[in-house]
C-alpha atoms as a PDB file:
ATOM      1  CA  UNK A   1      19.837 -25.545  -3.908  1.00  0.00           C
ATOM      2  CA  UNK A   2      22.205 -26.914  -6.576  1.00  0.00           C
ATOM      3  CA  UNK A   3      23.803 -23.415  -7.255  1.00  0.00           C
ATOM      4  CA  UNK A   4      24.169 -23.005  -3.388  1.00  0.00           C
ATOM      5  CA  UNK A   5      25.833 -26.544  -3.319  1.00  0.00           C
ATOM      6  CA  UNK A   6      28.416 -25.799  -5.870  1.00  0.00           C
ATOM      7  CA  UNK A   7      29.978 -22.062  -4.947  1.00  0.00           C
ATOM      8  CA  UNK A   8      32.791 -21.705  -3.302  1.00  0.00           C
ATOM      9  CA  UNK A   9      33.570 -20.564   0.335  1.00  0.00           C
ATOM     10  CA  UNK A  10      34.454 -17.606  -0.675  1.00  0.00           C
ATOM     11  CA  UNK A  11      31.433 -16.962  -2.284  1.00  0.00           C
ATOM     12  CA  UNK A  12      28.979 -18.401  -0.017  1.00  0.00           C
ATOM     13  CA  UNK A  13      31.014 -15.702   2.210  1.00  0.00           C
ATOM     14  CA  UNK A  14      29.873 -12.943   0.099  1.00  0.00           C
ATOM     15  CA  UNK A  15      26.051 -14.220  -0.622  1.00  0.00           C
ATOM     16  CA  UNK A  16      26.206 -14.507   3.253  1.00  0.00           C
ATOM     17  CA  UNK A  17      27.372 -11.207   3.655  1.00  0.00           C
ATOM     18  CA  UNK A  18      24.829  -9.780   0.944  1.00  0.00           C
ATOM     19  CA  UNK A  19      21.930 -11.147   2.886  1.00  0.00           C
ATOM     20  CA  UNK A  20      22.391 -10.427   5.946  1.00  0.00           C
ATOM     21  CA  UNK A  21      22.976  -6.740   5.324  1.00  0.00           C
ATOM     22  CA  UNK A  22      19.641  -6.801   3.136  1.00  0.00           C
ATOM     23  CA  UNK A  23      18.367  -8.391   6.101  1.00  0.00           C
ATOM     24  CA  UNK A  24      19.805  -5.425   8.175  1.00  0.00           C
ATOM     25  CA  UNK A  25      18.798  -2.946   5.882  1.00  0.00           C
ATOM     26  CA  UNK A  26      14.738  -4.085   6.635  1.00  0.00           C
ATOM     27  CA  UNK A  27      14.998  -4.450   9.985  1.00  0.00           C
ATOM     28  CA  UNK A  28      16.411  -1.194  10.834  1.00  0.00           C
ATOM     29  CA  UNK A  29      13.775   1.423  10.218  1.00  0.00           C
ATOM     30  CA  UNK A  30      14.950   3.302   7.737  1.00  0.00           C
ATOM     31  CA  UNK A  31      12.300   3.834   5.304  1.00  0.00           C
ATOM     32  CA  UNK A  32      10.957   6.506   7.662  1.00  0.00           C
ATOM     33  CA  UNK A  33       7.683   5.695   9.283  1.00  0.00           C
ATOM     34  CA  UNK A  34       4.902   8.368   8.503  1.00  0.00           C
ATOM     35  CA  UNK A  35       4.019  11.242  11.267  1.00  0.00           C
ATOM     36  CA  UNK A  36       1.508   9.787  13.765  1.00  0.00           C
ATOM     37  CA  UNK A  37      -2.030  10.824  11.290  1.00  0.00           C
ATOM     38  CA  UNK A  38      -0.662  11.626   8.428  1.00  0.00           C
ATOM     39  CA  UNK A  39      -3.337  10.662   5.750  1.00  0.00           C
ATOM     40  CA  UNK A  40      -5.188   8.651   8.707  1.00  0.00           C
ATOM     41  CA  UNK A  41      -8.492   9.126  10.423  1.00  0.00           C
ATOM     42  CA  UNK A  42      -9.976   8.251  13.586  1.00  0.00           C
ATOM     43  CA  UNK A  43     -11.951   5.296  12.759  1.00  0.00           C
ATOM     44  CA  UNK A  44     -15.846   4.870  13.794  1.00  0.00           C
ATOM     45  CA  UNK A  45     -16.810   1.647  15.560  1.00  0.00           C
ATOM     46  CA  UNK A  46     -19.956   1.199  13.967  1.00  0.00           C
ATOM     47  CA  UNK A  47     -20.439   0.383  10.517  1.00  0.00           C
ATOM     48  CA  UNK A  48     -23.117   0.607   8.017  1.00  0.00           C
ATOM     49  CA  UNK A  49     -24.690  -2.383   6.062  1.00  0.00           C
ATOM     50  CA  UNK A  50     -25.061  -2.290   2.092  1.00  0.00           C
ATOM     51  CA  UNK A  51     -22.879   1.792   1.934  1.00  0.00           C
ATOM     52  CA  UNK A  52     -20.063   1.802  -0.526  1.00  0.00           C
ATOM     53  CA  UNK A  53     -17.630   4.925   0.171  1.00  0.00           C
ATOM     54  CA  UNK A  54     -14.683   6.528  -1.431  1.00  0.00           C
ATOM     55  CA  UNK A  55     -12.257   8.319   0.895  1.00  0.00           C
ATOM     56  CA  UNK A  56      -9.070  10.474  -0.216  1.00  0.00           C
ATOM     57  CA  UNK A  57      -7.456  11.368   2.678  1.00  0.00           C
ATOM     58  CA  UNK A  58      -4.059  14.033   2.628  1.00  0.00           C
ATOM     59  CA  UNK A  59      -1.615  15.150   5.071  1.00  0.00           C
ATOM     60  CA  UNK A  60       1.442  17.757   4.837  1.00  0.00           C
ATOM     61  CA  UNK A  61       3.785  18.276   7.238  1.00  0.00           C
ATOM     62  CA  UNK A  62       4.829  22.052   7.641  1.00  0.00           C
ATOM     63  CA  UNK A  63       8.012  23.855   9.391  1.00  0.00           C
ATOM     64  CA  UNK A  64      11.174  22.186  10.485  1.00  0.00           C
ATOM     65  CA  UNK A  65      13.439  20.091   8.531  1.00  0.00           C
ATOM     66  CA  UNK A  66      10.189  17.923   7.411  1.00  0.00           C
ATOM     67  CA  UNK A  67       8.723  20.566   5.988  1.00  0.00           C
ATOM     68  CA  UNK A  68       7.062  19.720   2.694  1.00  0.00           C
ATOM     69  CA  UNK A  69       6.651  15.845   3.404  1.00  0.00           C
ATOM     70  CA  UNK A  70       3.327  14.488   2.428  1.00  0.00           C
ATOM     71  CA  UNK A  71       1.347  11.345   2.403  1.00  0.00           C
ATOM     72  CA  UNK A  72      -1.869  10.481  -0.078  1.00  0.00           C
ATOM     73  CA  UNK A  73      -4.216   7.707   1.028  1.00  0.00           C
ATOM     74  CA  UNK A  74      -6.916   6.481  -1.258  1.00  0.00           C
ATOM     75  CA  UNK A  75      -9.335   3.974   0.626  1.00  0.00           C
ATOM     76  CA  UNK A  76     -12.404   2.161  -1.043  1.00  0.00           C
ATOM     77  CA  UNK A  77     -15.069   0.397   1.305  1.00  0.00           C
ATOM     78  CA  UNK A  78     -18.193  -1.513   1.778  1.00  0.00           C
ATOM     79  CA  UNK A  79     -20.436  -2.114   4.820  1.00  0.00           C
ATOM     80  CA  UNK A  80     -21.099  -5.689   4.145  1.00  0.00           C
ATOM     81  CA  UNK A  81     -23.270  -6.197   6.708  1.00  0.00           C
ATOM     82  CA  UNK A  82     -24.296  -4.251   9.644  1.00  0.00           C
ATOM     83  CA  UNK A  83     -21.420  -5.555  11.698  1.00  0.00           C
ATOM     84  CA  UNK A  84     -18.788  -6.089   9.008  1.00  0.00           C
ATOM     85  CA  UNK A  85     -16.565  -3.575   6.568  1.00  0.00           C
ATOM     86  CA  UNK A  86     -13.624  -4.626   4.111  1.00  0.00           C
ATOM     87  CA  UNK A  87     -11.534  -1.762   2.370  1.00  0.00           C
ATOM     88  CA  UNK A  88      -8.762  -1.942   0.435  1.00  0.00           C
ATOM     89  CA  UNK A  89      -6.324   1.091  -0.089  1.00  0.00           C
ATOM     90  CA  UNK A  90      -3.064   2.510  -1.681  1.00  0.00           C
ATOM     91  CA  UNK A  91      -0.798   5.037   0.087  1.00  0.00           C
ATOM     92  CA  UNK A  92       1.516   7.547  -1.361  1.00  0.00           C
ATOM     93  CA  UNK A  93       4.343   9.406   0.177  1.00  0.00           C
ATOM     94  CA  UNK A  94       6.693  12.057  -0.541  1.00  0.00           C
ATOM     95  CA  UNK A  95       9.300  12.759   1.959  1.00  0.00           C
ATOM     96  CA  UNK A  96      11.080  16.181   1.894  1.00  0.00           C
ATOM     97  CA  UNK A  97      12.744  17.330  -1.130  1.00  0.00           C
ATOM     98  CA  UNK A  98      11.887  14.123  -2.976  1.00  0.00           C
ATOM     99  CA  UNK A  99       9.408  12.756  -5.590  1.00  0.00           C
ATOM    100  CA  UNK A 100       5.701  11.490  -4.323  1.00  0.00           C
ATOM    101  CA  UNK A 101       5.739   7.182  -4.801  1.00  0.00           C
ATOM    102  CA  UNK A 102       3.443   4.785  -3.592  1.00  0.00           C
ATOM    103  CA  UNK A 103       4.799   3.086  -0.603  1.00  0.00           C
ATOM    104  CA  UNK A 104       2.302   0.487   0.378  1.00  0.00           C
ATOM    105  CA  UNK A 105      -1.292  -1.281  -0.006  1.00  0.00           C
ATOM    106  CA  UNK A 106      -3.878  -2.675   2.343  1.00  0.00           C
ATOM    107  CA  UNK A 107      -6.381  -4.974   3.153  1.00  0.00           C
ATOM    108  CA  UNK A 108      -8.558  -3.805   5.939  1.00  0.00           C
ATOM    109  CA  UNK A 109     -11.003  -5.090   7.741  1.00  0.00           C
ATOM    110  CA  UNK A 110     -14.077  -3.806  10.883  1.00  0.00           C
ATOM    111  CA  UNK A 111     -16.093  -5.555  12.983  1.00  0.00           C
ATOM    112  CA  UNK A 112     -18.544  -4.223  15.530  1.00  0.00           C
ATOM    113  CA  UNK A 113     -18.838  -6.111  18.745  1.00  0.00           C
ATOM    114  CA  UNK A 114     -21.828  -4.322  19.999  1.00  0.00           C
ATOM    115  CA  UNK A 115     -22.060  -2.223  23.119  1.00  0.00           C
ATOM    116  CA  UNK A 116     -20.822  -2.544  26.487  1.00  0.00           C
ATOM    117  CA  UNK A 117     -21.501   0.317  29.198  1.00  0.00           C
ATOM    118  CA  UNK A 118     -22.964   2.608  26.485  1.00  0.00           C
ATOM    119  CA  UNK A 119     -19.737   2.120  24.773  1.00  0.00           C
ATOM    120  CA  UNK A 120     -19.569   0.879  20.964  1.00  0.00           C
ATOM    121  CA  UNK A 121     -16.662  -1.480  20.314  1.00  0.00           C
ATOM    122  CA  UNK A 122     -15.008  -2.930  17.124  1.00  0.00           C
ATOM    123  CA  UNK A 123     -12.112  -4.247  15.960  1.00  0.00           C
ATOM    124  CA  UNK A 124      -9.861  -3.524  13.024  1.00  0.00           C
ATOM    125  CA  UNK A 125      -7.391  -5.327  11.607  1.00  0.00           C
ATOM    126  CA  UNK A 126      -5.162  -4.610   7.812  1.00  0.00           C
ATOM    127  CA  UNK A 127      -2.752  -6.330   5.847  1.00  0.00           C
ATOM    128  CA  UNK A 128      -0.290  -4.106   4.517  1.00  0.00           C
ATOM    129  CA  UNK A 129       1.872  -5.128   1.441  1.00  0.00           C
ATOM    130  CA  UNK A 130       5.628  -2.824   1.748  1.00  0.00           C
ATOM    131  CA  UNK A 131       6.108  -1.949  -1.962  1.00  0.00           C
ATOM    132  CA  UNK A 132       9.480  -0.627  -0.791  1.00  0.00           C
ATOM    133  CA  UNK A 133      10.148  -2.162   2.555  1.00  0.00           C
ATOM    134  CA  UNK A 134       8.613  -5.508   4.223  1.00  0.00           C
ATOM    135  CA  UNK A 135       4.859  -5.600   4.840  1.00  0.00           C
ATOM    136  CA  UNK A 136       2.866  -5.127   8.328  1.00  0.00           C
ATOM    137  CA  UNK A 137       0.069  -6.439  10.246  1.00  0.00           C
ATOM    138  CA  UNK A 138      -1.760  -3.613  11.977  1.00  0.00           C
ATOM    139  CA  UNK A 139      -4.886  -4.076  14.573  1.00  0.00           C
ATOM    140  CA  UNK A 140      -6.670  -1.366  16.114  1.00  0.00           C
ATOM    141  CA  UNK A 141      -9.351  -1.937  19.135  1.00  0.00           C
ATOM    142  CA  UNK A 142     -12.236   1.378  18.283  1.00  0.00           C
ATOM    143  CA  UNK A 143     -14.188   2.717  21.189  1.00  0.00           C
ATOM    144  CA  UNK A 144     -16.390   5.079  20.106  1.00  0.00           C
ATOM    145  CA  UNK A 145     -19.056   7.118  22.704  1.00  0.00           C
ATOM    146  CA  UNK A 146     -22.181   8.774  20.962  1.00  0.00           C
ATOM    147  CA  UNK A 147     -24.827  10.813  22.855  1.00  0.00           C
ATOM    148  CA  UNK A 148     -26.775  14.304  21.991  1.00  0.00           C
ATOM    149  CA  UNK A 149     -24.675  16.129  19.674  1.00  0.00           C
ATOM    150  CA  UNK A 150     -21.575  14.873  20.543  1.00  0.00           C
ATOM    151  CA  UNK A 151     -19.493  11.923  19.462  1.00  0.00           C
ATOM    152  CA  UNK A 152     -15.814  10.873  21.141  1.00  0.00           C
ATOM    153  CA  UNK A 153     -13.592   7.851  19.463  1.00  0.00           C
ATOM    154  CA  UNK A 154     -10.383   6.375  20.591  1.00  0.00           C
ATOM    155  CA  UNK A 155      -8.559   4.184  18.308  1.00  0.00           C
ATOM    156  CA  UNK A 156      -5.632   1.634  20.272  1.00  0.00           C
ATOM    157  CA  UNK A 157      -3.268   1.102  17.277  1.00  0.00           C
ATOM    158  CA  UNK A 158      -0.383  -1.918  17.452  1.00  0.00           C
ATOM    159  CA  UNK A 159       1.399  -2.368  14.421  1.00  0.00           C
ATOM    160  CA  UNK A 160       3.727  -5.095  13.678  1.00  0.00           C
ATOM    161  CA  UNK A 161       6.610  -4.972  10.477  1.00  0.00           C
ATOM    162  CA  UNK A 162       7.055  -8.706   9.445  1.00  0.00           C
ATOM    163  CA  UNK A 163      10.858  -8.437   9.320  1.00  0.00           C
ATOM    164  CA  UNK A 164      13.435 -10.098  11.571  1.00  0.00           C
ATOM    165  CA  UNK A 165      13.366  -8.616  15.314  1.00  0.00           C
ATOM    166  CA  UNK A 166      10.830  -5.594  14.303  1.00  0.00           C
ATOM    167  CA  UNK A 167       8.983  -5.243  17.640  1.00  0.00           C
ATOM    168  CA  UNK A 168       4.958  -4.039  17.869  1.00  0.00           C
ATOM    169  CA  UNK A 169       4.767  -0.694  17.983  1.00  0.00           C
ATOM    170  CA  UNK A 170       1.347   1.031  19.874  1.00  0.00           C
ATOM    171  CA  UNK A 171       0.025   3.821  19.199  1.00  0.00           C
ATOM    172  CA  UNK A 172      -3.125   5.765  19.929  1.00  0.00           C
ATOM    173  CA  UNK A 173      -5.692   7.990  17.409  1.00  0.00           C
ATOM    174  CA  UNK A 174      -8.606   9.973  19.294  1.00  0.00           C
ATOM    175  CA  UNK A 175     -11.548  12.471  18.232  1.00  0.00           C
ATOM    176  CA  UNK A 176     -14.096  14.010  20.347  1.00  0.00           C
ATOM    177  CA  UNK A 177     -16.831  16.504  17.739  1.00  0.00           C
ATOM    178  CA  UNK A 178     -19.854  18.471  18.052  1.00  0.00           C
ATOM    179  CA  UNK A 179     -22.695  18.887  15.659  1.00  0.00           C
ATOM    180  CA  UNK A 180     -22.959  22.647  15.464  1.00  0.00           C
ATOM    181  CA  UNK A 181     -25.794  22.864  13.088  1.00  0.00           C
ATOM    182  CA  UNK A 182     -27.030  20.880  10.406  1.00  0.00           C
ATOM    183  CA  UNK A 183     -24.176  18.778   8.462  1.00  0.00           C
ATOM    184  CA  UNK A 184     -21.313  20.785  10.007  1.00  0.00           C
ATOM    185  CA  UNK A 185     -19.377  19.343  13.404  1.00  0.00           C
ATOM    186  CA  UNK A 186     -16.215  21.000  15.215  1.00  0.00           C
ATOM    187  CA  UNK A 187     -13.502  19.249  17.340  1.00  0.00           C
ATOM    188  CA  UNK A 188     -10.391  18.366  18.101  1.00  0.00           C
ATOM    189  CA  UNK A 189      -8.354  14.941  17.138  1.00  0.00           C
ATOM    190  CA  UNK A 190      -4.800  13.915  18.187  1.00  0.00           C
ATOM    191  CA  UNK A 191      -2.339  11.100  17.098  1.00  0.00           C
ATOM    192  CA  UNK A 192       0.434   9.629  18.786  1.00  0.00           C
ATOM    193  CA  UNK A 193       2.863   6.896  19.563  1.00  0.00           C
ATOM    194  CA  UNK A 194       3.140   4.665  22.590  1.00  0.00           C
ATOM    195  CA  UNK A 195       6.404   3.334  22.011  1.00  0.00           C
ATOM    196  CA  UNK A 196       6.502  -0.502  22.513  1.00  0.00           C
ATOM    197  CA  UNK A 197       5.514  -3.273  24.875  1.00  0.00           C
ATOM    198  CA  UNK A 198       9.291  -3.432  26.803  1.00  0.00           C
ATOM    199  CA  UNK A 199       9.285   0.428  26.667  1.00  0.00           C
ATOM    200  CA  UNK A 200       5.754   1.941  26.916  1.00  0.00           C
ATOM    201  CA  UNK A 201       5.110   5.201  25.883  1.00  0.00           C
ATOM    202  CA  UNK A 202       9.104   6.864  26.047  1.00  0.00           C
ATOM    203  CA  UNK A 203       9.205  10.390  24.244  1.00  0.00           C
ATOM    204  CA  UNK A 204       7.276   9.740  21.282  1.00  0.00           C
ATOM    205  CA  UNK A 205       5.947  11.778  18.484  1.00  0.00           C
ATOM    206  CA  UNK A 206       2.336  13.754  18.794  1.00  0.00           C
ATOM    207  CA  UNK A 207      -0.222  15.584  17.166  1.00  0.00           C
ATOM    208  CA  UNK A 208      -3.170  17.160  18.449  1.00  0.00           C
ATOM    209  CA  UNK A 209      -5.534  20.381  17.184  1.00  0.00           C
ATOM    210  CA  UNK A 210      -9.187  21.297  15.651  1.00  0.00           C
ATOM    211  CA  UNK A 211     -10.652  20.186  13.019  1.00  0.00           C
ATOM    212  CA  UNK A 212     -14.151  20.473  11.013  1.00  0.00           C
ATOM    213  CA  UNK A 213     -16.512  18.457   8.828  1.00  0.00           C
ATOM    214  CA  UNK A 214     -18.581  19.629   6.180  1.00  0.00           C
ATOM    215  CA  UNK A 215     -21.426  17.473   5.143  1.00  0.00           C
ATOM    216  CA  UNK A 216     -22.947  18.261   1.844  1.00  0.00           C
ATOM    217  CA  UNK A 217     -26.049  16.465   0.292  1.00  0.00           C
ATOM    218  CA  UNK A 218     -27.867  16.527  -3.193  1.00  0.00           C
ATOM    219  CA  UNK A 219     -25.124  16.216  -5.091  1.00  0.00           C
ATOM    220  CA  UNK A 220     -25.481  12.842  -6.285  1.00  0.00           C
ATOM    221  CA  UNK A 221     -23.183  10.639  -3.892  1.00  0.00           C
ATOM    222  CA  UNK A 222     -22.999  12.326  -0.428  1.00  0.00           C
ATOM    223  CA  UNK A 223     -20.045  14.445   0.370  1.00  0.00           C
ATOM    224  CA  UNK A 224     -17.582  14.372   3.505  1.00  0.00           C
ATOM    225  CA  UNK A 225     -15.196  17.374   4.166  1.00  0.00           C
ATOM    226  CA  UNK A 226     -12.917  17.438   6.865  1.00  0.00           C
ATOM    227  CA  UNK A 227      -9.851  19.706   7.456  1.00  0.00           C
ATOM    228  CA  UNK A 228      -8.006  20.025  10.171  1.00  0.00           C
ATOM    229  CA  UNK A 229      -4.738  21.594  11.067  1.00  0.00           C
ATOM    230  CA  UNK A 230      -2.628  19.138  14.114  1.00  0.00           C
ATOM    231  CA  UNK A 231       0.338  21.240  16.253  1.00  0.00           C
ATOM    232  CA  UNK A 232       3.501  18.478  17.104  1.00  0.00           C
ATOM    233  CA  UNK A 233       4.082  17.979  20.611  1.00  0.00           C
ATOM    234  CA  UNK A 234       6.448  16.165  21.754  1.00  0.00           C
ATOM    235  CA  UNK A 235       9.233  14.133  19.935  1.00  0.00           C
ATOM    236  CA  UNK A 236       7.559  15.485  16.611  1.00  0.00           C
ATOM    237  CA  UNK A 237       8.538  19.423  17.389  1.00  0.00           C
ATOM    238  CA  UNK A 238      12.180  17.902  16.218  1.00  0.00           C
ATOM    239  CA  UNK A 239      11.162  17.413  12.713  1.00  0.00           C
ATOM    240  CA  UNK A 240       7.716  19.436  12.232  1.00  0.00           C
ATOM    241  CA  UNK A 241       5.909  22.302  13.546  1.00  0.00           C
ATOM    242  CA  UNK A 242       2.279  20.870  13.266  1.00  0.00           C
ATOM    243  CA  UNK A 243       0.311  19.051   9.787  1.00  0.00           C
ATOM    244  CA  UNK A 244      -2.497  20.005   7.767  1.00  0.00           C
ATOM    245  CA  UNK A 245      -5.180  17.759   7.628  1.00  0.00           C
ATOM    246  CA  UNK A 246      -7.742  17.685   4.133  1.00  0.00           C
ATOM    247  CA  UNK A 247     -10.253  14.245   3.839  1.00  0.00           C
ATOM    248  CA  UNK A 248     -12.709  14.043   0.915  1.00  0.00           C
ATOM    249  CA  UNK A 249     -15.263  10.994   1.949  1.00  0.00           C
ATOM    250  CA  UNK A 250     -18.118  10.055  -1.103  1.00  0.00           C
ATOM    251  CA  UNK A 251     -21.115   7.787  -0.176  1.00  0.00           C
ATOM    252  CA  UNK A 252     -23.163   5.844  -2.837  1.00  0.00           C
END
């Protein structure tokens, strides 16, 4: 406060001026927001007590002038009860043409409500810490439908950047798979924006195309595959023609 006290006008003019374009800088998205599912899933709304899991999940965007960007999630969890999951995680990007850094880490946390109408329901909510830019609060409500062989999620995202006039931003993950035979299911997932709550869902970016999982036991900790490839629709045909999907998931 003393040092503040004692400049002069002139250069409280120019600390004034350095702050508020720093402020600027934050609150104009300009570190570029990730594609809609890039190194994301389509969470579950159930969760399992006592399972600690591994997940490396990788996205690459392909065609257009995004071609080559890529982001690198690394996600460690644990059902702590049969209601209740924490994770933490670290997520690294590389945007076209430029070296891979980590950009951010998380908190997260799921809670199943229980069922209503057949329906399982949870609730997710993450703390993200910006390495580069401010950090976010992100919730998600997970519906989640499970009957024969079939199982169909839908994930309502709203994420919120904690920087001066940064508005929530919705968005939407959903999966609907099949078990086709023992440990291998088919389907199709999609990712999206909604826009925001004074413009809802303008011309946004999408993503939406088949996937697979692989399920492999006896290996010692159980193995996950998934890969996927997603076509852009939408807003997203500007930058990218579609993004390849890989997720490794181990279970101890």
């Amino acid at each position: 406060m003393s040092r503040i006290i004692g400049t002069t006008p002139a250069r409280r003019r120019g600390r004034h001026g350095a702050l508020l374009a720093a402020a600027i800088l934050i609150a104009v998205p300009g570190a570029a927001r990730a594609a809609p599912g890039l190194a994301e899933e389509v969470y579950p709304a159930t969760v399992e007590q006592g399972e600690p899991e591994v997940e490396l999940r990788y996205g690459r965007l392909g065609g257009g002038p995004d071609d080559g960007e890529d982001a690198l999630k690394v996600e460690a969890g644990y059902g702590v009860s049969n209601r209740l999951r924490l994770a933490g995680a670290v997520e690294f990007e590389r945007e076209a043409g430029q070296n891979r850094r980590a950009e951010a880490g998380a908190i997260e946390a799921i809670y199943a409500l229980g069922q209503a109408g057949g329906i399982d329901v949870a609730v997710y909510g993450e703390y993200e810490i910006g390495f580069h830019g401010p950090d976010a609060i992100e919730t998600k409500l997970l519906l989640q439908r499970r009957s024969g062989p079939f199982d169909l999620r839908l994930n309502l995202i709203a994420e919120k950047p904690l920087a001066s006039g940064a508005k929530v931003e919705l968005g939407y993950a959903a999966g609907g798979y099949a078990a086709v035979s023992e440990g291998v299911q088919l389907g199709v997932e999609a990712y999206g924006g909604l826009g925001a709550f004074d413009r809802f869902a303008p011309r946004d970016e999408h993503f939406i195309g088949p996937v697979a999982k692989f399920e492999v036991e006896g290996l010692g900790p159980e193995l996950g595959l998934q890969v996927g490839y997603l076509f852009a629709l939408g807003a997203a045909r500007d930058d990218t023609d579609g993004q390849l999907q890989v997720r490794l998931e181990m279970e101890f």
